[in-house]
N, C-alpha and C. Protein backbone atom coordinates (compact mmCIF):
# COMPACT_ATOMS: atom_id res chain seq x y z
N UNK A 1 0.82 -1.17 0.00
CA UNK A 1 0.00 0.00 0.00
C UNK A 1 0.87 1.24 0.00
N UNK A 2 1.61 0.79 0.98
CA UNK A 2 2.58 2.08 0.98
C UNK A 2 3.64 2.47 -0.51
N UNK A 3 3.69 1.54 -1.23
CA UNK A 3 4.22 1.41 -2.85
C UNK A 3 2.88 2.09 -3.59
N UNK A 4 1.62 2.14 -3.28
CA UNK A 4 0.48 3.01 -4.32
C UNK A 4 0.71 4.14 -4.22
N UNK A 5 0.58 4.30 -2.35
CA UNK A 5 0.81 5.75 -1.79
C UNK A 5 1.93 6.50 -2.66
N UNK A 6 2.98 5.79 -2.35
CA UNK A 6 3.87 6.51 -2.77
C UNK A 6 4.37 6.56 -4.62
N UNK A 7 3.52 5.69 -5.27
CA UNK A 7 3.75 6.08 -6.78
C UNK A 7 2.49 7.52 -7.24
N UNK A 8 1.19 7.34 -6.38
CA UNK A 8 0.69 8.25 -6.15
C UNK A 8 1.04 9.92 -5.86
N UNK A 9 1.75 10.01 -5.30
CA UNK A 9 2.55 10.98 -4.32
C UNK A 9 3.43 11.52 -5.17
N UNK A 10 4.59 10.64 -5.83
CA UNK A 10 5.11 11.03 -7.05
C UNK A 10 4.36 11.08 -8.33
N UNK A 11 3.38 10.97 -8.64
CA UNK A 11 2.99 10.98 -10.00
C UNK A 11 2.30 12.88 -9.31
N UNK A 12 1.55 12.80 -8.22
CA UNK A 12 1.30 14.26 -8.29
C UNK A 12 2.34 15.20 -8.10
N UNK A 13 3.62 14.89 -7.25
CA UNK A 13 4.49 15.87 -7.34
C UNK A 13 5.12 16.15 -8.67
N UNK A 14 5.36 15.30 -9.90
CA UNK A 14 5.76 15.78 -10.84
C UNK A 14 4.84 16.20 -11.63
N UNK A 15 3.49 16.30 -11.69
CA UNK A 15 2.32 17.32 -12.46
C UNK A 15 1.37 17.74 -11.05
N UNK A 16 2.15 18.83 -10.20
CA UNK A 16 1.53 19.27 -9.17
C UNK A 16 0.81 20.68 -9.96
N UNK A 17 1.32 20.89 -11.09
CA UNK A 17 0.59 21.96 -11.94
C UNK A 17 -0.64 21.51 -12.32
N UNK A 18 -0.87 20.36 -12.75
CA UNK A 18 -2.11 20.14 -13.75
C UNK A 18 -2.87 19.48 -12.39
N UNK A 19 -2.74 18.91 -11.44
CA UNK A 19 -3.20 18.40 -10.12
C UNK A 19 -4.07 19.57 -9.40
N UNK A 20 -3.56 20.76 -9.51
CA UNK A 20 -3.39 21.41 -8.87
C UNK A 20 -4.65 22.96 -9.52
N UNK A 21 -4.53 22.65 -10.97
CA UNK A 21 -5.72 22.93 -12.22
C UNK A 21 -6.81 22.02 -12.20
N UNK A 22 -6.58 21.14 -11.87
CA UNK A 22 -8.05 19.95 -11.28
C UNK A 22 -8.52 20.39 -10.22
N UNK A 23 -8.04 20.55 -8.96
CA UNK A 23 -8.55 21.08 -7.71
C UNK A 23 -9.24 21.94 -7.92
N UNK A 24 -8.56 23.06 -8.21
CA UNK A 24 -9.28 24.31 -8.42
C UNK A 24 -10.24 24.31 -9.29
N UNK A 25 -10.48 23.76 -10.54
CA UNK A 25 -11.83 23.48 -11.53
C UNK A 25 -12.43 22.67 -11.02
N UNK A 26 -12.57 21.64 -10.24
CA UNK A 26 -13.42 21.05 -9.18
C UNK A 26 -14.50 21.75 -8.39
N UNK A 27 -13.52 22.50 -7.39
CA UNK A 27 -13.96 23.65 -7.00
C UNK A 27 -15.17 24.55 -7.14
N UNK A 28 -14.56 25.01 -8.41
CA UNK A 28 -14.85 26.20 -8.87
C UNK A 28 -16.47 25.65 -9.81
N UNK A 29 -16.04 24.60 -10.38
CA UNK A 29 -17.33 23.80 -10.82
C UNK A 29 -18.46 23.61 -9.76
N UNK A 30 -17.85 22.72 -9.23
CA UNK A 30 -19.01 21.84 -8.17
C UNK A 30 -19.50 23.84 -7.00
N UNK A 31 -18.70 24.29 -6.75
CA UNK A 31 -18.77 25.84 -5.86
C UNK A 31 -20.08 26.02 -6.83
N UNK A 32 -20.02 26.07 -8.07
CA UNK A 32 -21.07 27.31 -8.72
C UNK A 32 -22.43 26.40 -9.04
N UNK A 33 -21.96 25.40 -9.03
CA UNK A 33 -23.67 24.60 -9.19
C UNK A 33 -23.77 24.89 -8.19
N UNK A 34 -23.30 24.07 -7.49
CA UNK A 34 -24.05 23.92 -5.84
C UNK A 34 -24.32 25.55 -5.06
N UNK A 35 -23.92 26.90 -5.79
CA UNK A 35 -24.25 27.52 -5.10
C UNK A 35 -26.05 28.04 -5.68
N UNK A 36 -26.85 29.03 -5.23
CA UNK A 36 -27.63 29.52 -5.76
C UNK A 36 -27.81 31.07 -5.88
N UNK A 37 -28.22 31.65 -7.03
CA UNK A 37 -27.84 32.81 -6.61
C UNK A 37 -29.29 33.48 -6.28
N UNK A 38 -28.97 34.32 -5.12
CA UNK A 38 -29.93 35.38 -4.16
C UNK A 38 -29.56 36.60 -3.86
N UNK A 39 -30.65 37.23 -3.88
CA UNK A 39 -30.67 38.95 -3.22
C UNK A 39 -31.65 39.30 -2.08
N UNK A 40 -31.26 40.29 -1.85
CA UNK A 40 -32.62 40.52 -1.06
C UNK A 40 -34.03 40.52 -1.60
N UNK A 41 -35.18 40.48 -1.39
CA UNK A 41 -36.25 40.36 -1.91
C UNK A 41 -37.14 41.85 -1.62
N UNK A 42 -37.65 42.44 -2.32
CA UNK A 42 -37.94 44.27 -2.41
C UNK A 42 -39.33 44.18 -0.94
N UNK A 43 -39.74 43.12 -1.22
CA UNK A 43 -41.33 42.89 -0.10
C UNK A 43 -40.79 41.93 1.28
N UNK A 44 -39.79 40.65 0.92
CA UNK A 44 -39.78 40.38 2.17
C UNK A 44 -38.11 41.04 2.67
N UNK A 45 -37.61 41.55 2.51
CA UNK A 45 -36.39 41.99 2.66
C UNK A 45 -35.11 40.88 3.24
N UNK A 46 -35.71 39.72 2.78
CA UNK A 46 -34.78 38.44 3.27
C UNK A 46 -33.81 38.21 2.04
N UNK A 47 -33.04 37.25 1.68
CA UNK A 47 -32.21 36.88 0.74
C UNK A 47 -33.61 35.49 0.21
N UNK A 48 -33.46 35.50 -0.88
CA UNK A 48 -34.63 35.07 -1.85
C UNK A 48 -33.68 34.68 -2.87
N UNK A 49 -34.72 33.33 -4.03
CA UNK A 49 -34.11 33.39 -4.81
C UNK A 49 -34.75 33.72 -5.94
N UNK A 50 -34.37 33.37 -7.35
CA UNK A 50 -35.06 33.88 -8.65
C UNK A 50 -36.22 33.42 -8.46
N UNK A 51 -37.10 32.39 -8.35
CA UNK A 51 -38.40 32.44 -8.54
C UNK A 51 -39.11 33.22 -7.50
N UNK A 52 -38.53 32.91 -6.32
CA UNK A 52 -38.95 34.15 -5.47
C UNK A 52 -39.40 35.59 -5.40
N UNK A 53 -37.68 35.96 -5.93
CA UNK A 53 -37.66 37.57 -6.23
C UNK A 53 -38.67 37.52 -7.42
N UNK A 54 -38.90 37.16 -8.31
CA UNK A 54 -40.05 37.32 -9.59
C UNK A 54 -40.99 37.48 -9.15
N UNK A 55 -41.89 36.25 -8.15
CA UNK A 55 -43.11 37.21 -7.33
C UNK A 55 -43.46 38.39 -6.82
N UNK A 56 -42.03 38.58 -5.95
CA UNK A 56 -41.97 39.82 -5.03
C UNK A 56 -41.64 41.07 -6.05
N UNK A 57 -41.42 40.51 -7.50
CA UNK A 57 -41.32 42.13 -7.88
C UNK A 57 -42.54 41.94 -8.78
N UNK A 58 -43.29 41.26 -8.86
CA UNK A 58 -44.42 41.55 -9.40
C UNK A 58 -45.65 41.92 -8.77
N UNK A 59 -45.61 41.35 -7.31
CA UNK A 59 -46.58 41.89 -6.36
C UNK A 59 -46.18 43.62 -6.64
N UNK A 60 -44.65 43.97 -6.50
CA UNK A 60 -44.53 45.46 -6.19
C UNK A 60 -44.70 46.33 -6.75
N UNK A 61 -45.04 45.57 -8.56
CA UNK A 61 -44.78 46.36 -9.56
C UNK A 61 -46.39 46.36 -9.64
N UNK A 62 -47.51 45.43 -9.47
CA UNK A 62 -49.05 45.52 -9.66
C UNK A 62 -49.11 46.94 -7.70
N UNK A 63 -48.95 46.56 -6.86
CA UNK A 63 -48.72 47.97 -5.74
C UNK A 63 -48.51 49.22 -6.58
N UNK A 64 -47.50 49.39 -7.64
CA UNK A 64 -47.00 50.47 -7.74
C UNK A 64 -47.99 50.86 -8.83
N UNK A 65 -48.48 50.20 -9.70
CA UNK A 65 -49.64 50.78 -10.92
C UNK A 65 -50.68 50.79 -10.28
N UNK A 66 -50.89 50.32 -8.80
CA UNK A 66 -52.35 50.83 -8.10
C UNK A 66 -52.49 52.00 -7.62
N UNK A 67 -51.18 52.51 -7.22
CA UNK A 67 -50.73 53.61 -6.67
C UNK A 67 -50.78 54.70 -7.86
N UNK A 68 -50.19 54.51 -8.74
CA UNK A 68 -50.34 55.50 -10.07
C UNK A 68 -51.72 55.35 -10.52
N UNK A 69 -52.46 54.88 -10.37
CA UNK A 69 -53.86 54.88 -11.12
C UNK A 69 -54.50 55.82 -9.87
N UNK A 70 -53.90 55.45 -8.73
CA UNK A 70 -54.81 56.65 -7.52
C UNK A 70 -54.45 57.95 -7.70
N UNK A 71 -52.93 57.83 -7.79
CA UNK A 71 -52.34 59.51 -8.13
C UNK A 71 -52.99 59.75 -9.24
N UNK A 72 -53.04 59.43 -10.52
CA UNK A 72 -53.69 60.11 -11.85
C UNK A 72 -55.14 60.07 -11.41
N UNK A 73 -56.17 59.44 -10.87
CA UNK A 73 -57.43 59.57 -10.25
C UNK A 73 -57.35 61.38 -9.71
N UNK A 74 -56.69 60.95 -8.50
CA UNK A 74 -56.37 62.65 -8.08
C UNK A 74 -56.22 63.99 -8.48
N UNK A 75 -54.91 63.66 -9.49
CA UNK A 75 -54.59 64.65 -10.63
C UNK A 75 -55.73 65.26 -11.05
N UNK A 76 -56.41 64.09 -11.69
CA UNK A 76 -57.53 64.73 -12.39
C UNK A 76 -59.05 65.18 -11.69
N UNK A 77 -59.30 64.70 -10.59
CA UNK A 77 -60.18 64.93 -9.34
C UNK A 77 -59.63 67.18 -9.51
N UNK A 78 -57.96 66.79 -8.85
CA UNK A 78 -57.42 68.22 -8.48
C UNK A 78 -58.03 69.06 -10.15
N UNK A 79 -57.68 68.78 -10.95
CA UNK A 79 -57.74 69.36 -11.87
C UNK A 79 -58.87 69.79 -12.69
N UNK A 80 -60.11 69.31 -12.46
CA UNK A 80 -61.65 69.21 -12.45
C UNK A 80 -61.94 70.69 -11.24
N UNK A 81 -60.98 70.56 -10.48
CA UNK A 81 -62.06 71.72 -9.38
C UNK A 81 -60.66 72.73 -9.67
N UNK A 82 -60.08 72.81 -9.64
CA UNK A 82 -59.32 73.88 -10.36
C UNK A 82 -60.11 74.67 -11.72
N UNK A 83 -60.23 73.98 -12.74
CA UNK A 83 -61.05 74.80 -13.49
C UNK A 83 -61.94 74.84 -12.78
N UNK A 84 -63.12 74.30 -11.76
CA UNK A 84 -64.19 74.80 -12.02
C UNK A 84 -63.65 76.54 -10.79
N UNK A 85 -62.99 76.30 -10.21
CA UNK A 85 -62.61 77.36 -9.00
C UNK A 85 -62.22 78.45 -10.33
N UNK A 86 -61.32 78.37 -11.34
CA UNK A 86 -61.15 79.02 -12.18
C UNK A 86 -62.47 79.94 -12.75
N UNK A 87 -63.18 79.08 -13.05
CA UNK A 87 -64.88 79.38 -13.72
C UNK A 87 -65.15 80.48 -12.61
N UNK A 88 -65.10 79.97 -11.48
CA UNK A 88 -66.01 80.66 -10.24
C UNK A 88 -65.46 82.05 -10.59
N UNK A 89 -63.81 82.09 -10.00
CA UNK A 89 -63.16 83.09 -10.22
C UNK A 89 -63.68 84.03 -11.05
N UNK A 90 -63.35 83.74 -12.11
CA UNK A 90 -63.66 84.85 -13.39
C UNK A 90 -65.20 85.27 -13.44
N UNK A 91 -66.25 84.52 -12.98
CA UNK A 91 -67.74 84.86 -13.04
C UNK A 91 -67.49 86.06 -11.86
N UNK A 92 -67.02 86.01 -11.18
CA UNK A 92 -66.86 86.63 -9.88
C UNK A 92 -67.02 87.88 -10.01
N UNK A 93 -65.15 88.07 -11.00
CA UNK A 93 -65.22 89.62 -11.07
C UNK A 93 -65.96 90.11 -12.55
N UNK A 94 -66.39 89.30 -13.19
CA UNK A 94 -67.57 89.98 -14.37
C UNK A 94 -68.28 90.08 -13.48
N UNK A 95 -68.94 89.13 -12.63
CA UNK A 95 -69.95 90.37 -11.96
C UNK A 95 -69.59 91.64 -10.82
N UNK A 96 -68.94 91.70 -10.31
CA UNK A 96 -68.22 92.87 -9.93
C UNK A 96 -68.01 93.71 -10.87
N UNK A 97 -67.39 93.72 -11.83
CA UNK A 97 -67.84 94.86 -12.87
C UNK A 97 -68.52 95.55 -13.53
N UNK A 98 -69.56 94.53 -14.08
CA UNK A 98 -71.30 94.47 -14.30
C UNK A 98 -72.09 95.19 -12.83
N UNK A 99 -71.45 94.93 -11.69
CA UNK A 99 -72.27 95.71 -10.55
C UNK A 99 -71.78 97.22 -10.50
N UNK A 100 -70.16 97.28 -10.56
CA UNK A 100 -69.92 98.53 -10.16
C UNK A 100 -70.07 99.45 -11.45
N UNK A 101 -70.26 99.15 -12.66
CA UNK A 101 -70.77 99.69 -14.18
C UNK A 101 -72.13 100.13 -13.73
N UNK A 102 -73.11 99.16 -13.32
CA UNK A 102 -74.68 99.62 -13.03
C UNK A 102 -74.88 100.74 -11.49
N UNK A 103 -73.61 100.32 -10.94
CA UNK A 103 -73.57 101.42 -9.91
C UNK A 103 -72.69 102.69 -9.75
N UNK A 104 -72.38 103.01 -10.94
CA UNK A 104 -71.76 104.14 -11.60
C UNK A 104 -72.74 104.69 -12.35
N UNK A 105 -73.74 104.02 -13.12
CA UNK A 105 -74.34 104.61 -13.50
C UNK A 105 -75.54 105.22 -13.12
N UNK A 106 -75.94 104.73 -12.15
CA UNK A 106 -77.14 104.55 -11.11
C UNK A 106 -76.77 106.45 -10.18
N UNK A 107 -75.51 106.24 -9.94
CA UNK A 107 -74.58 107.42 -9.37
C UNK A 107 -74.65 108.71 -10.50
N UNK A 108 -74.60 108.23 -11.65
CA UNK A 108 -74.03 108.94 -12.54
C UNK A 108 -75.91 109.74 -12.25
N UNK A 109 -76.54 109.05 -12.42
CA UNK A 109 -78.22 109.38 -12.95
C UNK A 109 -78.90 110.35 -11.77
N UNK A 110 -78.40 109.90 -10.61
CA UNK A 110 -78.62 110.68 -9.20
C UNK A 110 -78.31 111.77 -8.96
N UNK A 111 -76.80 112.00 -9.51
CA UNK A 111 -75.93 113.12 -9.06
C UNK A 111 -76.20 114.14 -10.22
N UNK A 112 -76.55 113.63 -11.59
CA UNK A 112 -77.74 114.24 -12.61
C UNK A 112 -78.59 115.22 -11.83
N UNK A 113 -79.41 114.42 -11.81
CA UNK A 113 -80.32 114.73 -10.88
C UNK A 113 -80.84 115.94 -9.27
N UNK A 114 -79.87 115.56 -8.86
CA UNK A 114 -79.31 116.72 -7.49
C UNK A 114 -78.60 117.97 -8.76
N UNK A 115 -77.82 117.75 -9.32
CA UNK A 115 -77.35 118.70 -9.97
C UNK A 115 -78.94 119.91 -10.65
N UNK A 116 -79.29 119.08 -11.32
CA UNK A 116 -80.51 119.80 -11.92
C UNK A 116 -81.25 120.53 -10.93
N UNK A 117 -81.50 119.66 -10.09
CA UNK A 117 -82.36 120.61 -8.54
C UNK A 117 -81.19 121.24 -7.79
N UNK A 118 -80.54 121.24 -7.93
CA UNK A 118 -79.47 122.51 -7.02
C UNK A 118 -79.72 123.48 -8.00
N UNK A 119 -79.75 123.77 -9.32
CA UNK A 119 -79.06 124.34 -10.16
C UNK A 119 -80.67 125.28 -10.76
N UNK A 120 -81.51 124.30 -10.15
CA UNK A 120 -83.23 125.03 -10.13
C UNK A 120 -83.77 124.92 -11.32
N UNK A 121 -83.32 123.55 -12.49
CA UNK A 121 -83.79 123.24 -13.78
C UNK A 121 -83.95 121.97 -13.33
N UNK A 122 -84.82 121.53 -12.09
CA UNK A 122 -85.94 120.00 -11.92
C UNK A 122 -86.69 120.13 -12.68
N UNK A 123 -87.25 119.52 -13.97
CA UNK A 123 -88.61 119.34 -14.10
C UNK A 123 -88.88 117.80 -14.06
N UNK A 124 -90.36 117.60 -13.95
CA UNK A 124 -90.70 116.22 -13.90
C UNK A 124 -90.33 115.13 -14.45
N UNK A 125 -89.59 115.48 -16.39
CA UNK A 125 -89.33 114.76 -17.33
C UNK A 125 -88.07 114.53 -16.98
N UNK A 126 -87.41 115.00 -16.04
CA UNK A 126 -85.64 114.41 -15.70
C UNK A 126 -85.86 114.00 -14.70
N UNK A 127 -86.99 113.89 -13.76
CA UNK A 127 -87.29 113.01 -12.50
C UNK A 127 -87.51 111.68 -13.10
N UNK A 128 -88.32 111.92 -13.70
CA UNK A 128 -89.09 110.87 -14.44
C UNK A 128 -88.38 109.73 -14.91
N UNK A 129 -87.29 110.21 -15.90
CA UNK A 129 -86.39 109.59 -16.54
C UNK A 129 -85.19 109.04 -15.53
N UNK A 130 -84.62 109.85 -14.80
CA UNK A 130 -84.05 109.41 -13.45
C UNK A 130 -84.66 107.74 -12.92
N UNK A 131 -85.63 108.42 -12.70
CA UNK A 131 -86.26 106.98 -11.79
C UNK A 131 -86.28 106.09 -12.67
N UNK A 132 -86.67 106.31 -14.04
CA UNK A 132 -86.90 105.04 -14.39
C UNK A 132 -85.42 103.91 -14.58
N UNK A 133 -84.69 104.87 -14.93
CA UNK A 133 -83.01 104.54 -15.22
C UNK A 133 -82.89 103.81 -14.00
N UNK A 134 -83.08 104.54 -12.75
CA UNK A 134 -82.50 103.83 -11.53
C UNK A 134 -83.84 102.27 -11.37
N UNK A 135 -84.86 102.43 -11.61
CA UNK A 135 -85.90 101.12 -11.34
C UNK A 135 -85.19 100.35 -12.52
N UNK A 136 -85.30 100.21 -13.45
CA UNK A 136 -84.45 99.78 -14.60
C UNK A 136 -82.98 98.73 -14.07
N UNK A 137 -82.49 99.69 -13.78
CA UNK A 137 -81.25 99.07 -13.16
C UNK A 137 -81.40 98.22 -11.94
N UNK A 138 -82.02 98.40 -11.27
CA UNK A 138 -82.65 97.96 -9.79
C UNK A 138 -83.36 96.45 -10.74
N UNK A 139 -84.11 96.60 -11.70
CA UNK A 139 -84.15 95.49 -11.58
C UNK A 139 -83.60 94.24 -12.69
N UNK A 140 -82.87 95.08 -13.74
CA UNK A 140 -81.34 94.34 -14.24
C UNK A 140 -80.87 93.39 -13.29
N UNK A 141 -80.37 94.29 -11.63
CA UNK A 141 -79.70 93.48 -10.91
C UNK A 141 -80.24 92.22 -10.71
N UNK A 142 -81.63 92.49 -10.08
CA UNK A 142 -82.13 91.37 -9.08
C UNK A 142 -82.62 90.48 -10.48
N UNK A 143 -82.85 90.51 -11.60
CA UNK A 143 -82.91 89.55 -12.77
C UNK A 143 -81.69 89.00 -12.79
N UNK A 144 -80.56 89.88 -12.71
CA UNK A 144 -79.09 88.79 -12.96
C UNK A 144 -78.63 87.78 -11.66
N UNK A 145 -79.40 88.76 -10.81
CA UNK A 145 -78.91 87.63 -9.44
C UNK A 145 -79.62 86.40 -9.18
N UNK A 146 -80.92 87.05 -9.82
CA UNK A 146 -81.65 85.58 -9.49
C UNK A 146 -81.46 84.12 -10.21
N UNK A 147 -81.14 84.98 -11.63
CA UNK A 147 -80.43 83.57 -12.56
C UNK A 147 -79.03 83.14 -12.37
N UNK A 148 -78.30 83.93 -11.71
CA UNK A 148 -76.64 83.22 -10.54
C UNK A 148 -76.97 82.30 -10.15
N UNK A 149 -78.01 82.50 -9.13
CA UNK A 149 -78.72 81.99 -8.30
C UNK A 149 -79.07 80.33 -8.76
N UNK A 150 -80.05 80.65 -9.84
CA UNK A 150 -80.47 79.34 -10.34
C UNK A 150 -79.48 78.87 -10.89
N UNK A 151 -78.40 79.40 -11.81
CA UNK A 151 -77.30 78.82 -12.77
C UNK A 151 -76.68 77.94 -11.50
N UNK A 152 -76.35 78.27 -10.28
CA UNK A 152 -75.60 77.94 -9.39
C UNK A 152 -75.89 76.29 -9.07
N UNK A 153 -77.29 76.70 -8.72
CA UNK A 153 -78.21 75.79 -8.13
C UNK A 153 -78.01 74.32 -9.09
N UNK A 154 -78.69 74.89 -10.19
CA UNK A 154 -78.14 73.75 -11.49
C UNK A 154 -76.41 72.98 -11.56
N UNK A 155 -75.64 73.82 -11.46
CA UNK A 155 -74.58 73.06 -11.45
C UNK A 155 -74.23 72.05 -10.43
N UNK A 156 -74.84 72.61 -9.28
CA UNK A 156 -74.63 72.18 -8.18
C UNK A 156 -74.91 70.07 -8.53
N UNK A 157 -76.41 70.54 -8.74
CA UNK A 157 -77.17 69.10 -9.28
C UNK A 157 -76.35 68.39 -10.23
N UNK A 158 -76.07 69.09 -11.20
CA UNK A 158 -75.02 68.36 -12.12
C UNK A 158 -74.16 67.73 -11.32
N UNK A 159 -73.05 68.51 -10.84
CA UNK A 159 -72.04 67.72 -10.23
C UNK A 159 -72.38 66.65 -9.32
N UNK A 160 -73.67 66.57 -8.54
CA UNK A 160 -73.89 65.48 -7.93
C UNK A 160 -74.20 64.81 -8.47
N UNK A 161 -75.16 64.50 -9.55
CA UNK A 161 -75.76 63.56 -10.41
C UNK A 161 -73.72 62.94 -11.15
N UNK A 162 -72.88 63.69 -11.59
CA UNK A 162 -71.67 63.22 -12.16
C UNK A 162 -71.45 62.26 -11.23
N UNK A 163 -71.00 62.93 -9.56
CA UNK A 163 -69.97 61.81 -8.85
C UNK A 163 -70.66 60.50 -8.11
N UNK A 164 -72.40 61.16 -8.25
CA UNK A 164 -72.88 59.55 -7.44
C UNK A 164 -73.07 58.77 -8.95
N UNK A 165 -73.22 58.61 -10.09
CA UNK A 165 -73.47 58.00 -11.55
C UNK A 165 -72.38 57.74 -12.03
């Protein structure tokens, strides 16, 4: 035995190079099958492997398009009352202008008016006309307010009939 051993012993010491290129490709072979390769996993934060991690990034990736379908939901929720706040806005000051126009002129028709009677040229036909200008206007307003009013009312219904349908 000790004659195997030792023809053994010498046959590797004189190709301890190519002996020695076996070991290591052994190794390096049998090392990489037998190993598996893993990462952490994005949902369970453990070391996982490929079929694993494939679930866990598909659970994260269907999470993350639920999440973007809520944000763009929003967006456009935000962006629906933005214009309509926009709408409001601008009706706002047309009517503020439309009021202080009819109440400039309302001013304008009055101060007419006092002028003529300070000045001791009242007659009835510039009273007359006075008033009617100012009833006139008086009731311009309360015609435009009352259809605000209803226009308002109507939208209102709309938008509920939109978000419960």
């Amino acid at each position: 035995m000790t004659d195997v051993l030792h023809k053994a012993l010498k046959w590797i010491d004189h190709n301890r190079y190519l002996v020695t290129a076996i070991v290591l490709s052994s190794v390096l072979i049998f090392g990489v099958v037998g190993c598996h390769s893993a990462v952490v996993g994005p949902v369970s934060g453990k070391l996982v492997g490929r079929s694993q991690y494939d679930q866990e990034v598909l659970t994260v990736v269907g999470e993350l398009e639920a999440e973007r379908q809520a944000a763009l939901s929003s967006v456009e929720a935000f962006n629906v009352r933005a214009e309509t706040v926009q709408r409001q806005i601008e009706a706002g000051y047309d009517e503020l202008d439309r009021q202080d126009k009819i109440r400039g002129e309302i001013l304008q028709t009055v101060g007419g008016v006092i002028t003529e009677a300070a000045q001791g040229r009242l007659d009835p036909v510039n009273v007359a006309t006075g008033a009617m200008t100012i009833a006139a206007a008086l009731l311009g307003i309360g015609a435009v307010a009352d259809n605000r009013r209803k226009n308002a009312v109507i939208e209102r219904l709309k938008t509920e009939a939109d978000t419960s349908g």
